[in-house]
N, C-alpha and C. Protein backbone atom coordinates (compact mmCIF):
# COMPACT_ATOMS: atom_id res chain seq x y z
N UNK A 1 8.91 -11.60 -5.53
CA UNK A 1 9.62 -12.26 -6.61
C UNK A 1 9.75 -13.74 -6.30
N UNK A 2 9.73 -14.54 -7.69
CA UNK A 2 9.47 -15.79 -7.44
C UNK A 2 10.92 -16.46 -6.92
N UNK A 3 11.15 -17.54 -5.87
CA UNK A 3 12.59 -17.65 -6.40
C UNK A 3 12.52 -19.02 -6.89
N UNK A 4 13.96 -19.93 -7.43
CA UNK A 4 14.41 -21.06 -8.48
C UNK A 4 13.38 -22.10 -8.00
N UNK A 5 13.33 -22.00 -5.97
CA UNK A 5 12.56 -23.17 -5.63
C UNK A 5 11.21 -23.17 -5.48
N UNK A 6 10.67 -21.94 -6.28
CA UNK A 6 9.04 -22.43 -6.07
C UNK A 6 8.70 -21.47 -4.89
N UNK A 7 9.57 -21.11 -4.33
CA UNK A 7 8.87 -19.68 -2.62
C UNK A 7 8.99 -18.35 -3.37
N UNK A 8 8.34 -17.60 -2.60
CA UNK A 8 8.10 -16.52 -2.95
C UNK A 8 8.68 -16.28 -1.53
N UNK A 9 9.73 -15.80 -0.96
CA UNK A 9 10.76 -15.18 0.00
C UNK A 9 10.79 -14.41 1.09
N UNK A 10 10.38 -13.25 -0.04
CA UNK A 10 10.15 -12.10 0.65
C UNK A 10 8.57 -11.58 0.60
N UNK A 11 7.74 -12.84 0.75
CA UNK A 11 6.53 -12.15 0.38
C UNK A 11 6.09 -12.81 1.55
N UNK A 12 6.50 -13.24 2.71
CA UNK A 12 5.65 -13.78 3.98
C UNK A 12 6.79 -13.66 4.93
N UNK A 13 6.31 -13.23 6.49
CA UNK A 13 6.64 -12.43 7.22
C UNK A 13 6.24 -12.91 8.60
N UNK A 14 6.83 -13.27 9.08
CA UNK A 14 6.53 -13.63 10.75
C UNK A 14 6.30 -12.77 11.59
N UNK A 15 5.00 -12.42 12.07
CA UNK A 15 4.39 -11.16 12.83
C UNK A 15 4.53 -11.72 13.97
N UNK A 16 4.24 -12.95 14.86
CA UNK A 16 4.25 -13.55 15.90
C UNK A 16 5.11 -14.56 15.86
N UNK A 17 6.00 -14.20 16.76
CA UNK A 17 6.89 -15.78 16.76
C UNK A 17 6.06 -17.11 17.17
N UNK A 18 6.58 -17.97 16.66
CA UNK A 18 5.74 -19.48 17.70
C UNK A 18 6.70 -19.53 18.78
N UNK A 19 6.01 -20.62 19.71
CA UNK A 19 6.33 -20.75 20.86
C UNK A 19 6.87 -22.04 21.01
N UNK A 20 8.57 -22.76 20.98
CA UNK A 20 7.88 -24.14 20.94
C UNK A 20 7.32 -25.03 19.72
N UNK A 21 7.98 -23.91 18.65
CA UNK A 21 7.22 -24.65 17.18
C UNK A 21 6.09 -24.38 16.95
N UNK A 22 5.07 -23.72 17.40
CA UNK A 22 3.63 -23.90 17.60
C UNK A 22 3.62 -21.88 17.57
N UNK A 23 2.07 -21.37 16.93
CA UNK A 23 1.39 -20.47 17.87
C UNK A 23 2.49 -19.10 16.62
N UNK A 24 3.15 -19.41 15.84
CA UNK A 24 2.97 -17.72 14.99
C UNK A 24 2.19 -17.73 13.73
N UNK A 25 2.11 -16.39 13.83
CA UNK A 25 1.31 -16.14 12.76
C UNK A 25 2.19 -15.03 11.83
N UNK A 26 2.01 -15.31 10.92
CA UNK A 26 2.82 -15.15 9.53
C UNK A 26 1.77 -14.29 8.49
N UNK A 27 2.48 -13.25 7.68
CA UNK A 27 2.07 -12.14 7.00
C UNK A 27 1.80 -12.81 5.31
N UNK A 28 1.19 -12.82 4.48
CA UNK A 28 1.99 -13.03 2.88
C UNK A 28 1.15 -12.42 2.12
N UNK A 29 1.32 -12.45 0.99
CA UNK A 29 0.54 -11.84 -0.29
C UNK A 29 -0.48 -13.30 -0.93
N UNK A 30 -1.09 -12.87 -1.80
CA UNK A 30 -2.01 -14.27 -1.90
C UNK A 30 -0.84 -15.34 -2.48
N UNK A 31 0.05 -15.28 -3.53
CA UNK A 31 0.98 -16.25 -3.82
C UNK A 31 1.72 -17.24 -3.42
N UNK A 32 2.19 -16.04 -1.99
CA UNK A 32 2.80 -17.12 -0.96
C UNK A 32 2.00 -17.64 -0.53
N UNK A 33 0.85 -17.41 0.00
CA UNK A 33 -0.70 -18.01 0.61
C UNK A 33 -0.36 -19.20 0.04
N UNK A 34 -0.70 -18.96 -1.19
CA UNK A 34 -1.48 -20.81 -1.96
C UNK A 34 -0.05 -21.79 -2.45
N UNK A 35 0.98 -21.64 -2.00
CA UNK A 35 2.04 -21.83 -2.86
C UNK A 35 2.71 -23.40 -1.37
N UNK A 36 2.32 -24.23 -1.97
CA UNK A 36 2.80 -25.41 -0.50
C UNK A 36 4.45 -25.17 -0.17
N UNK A 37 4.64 -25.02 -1.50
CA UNK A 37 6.70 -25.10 -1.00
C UNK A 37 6.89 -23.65 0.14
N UNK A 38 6.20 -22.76 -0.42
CA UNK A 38 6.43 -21.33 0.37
C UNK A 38 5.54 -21.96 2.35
N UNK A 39 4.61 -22.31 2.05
CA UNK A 39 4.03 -22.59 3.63
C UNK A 39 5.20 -23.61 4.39
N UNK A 40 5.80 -24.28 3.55
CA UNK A 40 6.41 -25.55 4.48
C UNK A 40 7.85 -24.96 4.40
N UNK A 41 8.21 -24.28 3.80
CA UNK A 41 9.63 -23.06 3.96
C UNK A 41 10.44 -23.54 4.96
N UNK A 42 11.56 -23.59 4.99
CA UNK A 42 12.60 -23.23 6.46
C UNK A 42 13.19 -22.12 6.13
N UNK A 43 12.73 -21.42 7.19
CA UNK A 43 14.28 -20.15 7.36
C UNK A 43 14.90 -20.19 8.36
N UNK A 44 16.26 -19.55 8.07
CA UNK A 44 17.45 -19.76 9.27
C UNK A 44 16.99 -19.18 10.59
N UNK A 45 15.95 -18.14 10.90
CA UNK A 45 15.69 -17.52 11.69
C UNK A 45 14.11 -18.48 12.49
N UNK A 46 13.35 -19.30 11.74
CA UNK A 46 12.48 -19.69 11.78
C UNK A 46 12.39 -21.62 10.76
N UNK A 47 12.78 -22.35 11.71
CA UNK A 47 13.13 -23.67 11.38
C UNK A 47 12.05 -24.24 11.20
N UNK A 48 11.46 -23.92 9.87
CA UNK A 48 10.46 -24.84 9.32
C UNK A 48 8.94 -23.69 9.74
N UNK A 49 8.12 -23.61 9.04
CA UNK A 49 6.94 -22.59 9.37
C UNK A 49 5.95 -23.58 9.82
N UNK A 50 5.73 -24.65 9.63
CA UNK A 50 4.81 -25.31 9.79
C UNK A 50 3.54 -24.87 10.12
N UNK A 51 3.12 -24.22 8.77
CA UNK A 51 1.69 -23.66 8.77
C UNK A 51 0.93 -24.56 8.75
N UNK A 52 -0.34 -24.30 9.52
CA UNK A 52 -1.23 -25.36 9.96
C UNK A 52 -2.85 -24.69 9.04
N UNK A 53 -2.50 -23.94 9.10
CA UNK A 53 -3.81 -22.84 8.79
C UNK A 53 -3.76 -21.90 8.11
N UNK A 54 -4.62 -20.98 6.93
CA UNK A 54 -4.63 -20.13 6.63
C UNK A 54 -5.54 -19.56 6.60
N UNK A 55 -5.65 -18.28 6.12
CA UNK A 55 -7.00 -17.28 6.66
C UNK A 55 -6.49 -16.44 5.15
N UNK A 56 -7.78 -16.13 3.94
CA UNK A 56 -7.61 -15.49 3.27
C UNK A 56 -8.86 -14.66 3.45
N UNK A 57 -8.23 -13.01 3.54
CA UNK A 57 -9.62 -12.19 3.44
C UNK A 57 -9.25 -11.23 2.43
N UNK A 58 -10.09 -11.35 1.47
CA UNK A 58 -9.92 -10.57 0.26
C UNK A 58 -11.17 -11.18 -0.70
N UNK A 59 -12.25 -10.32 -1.29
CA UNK A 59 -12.78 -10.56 -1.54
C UNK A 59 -12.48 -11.49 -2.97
N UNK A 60 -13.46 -12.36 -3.25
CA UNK A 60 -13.12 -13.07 -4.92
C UNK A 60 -11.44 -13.60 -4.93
N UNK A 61 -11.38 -14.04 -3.88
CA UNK A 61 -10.06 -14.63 -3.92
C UNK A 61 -9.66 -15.58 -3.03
N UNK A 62 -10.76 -17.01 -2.85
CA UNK A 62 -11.00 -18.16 -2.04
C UNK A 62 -10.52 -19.16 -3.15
N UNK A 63 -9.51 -19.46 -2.19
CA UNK A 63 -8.17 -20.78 -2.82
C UNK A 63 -8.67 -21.82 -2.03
N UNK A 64 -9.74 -22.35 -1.60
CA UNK A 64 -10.12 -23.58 -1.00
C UNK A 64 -9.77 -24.85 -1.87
N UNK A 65 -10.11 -24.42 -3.32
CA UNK A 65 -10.03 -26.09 -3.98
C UNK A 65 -8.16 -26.01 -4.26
N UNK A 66 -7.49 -25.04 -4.11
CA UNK A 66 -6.04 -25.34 -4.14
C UNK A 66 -5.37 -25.44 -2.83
N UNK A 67 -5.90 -25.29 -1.95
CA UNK A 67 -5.02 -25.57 -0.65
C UNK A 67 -4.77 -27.34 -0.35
N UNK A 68 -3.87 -27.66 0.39
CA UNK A 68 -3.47 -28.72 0.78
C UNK A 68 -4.43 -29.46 1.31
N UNK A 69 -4.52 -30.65 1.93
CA UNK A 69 -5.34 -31.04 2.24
C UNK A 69 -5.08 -31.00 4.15
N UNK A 70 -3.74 -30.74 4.43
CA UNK A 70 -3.34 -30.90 5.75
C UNK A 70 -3.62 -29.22 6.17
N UNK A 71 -3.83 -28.43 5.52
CA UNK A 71 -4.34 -27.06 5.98
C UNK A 71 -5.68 -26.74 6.26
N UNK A 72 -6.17 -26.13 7.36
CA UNK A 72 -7.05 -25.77 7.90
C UNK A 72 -7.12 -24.25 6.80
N UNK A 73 -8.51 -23.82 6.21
CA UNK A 73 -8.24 -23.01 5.54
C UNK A 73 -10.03 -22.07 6.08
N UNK A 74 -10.06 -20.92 5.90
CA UNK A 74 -11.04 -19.97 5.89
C UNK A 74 -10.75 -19.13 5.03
N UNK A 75 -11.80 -18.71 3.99
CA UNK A 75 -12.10 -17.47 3.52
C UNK A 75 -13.15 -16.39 4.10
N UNK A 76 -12.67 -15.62 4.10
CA UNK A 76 -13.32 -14.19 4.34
C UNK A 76 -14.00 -13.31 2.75
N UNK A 77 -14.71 -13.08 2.73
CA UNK A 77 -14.86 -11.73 1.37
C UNK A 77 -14.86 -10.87 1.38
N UNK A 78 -14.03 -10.46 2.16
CA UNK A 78 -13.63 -8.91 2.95
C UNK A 78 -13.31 -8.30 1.52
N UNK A 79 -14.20 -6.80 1.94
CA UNK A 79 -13.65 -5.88 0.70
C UNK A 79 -12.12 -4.58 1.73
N UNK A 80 -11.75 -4.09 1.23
CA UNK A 80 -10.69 -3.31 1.93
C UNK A 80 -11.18 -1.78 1.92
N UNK A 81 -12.27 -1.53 2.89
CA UNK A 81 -13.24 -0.68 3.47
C UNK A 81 -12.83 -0.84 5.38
N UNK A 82 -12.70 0.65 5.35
CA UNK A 82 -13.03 0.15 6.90
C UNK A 82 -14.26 0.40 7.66
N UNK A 83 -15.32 0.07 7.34
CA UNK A 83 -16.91 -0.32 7.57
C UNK A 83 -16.77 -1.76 7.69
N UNK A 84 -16.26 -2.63 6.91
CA UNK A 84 -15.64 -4.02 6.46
C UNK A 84 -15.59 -5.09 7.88
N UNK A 85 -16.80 -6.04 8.38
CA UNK A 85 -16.72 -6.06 9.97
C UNK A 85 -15.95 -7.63 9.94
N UNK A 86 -14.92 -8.08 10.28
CA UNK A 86 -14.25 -8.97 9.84
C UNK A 86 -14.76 -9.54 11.31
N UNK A 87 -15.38 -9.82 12.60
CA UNK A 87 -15.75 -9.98 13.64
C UNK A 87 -16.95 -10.94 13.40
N UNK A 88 -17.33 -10.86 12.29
CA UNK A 88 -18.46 -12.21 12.35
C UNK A 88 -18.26 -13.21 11.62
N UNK A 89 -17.08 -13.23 11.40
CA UNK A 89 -15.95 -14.26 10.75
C UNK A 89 -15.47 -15.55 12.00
N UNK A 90 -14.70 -14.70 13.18
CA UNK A 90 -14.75 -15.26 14.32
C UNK A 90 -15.36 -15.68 15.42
């Protein structure tokens, strides 16, 4: 759900804490993905996300010409198969 300021809230998720400000990696749905107010977020638990990077794998769904310009961005065209070799990506 959208909220008043433009984030989507509850739709991105801190899987790895950073270390030092630096170094987590964060969960979202494509919305929060492409959405700048949602990447640059503060939460009380997590002071400022300062996403540097994003990684979208989902096929037919490369937000390159909408991402920021200060984001490091990759698409994947991953279909959601698990045959699906996401390893020659990296």
């Amino acid at each position: 759900m959208k909220r008043t300021d433009g984030t989507w809230h509850e739709d991105i998720q801190c899987i790895v804490d950073p270390t030092r400000g630096k170094g987590g990696i964060y969960i979202s749905n494509i919305e929060a993905a492409s959405n700048p107010l949602t990447l640059a977020r503060n939460f009380p638990s997590y002071p400022g996300h300062n996403i540097g990077a994003v990684i979208t794998a989902c096929k037919g769904k490369n937000m390159a010409s909408t991402m920021p310009q200060h984001i490091e961005y990759l698409y994947i065209p991953a279909i959601d198969h698990e045959s699906f070799n996401l390893s020659q990506y990296f």
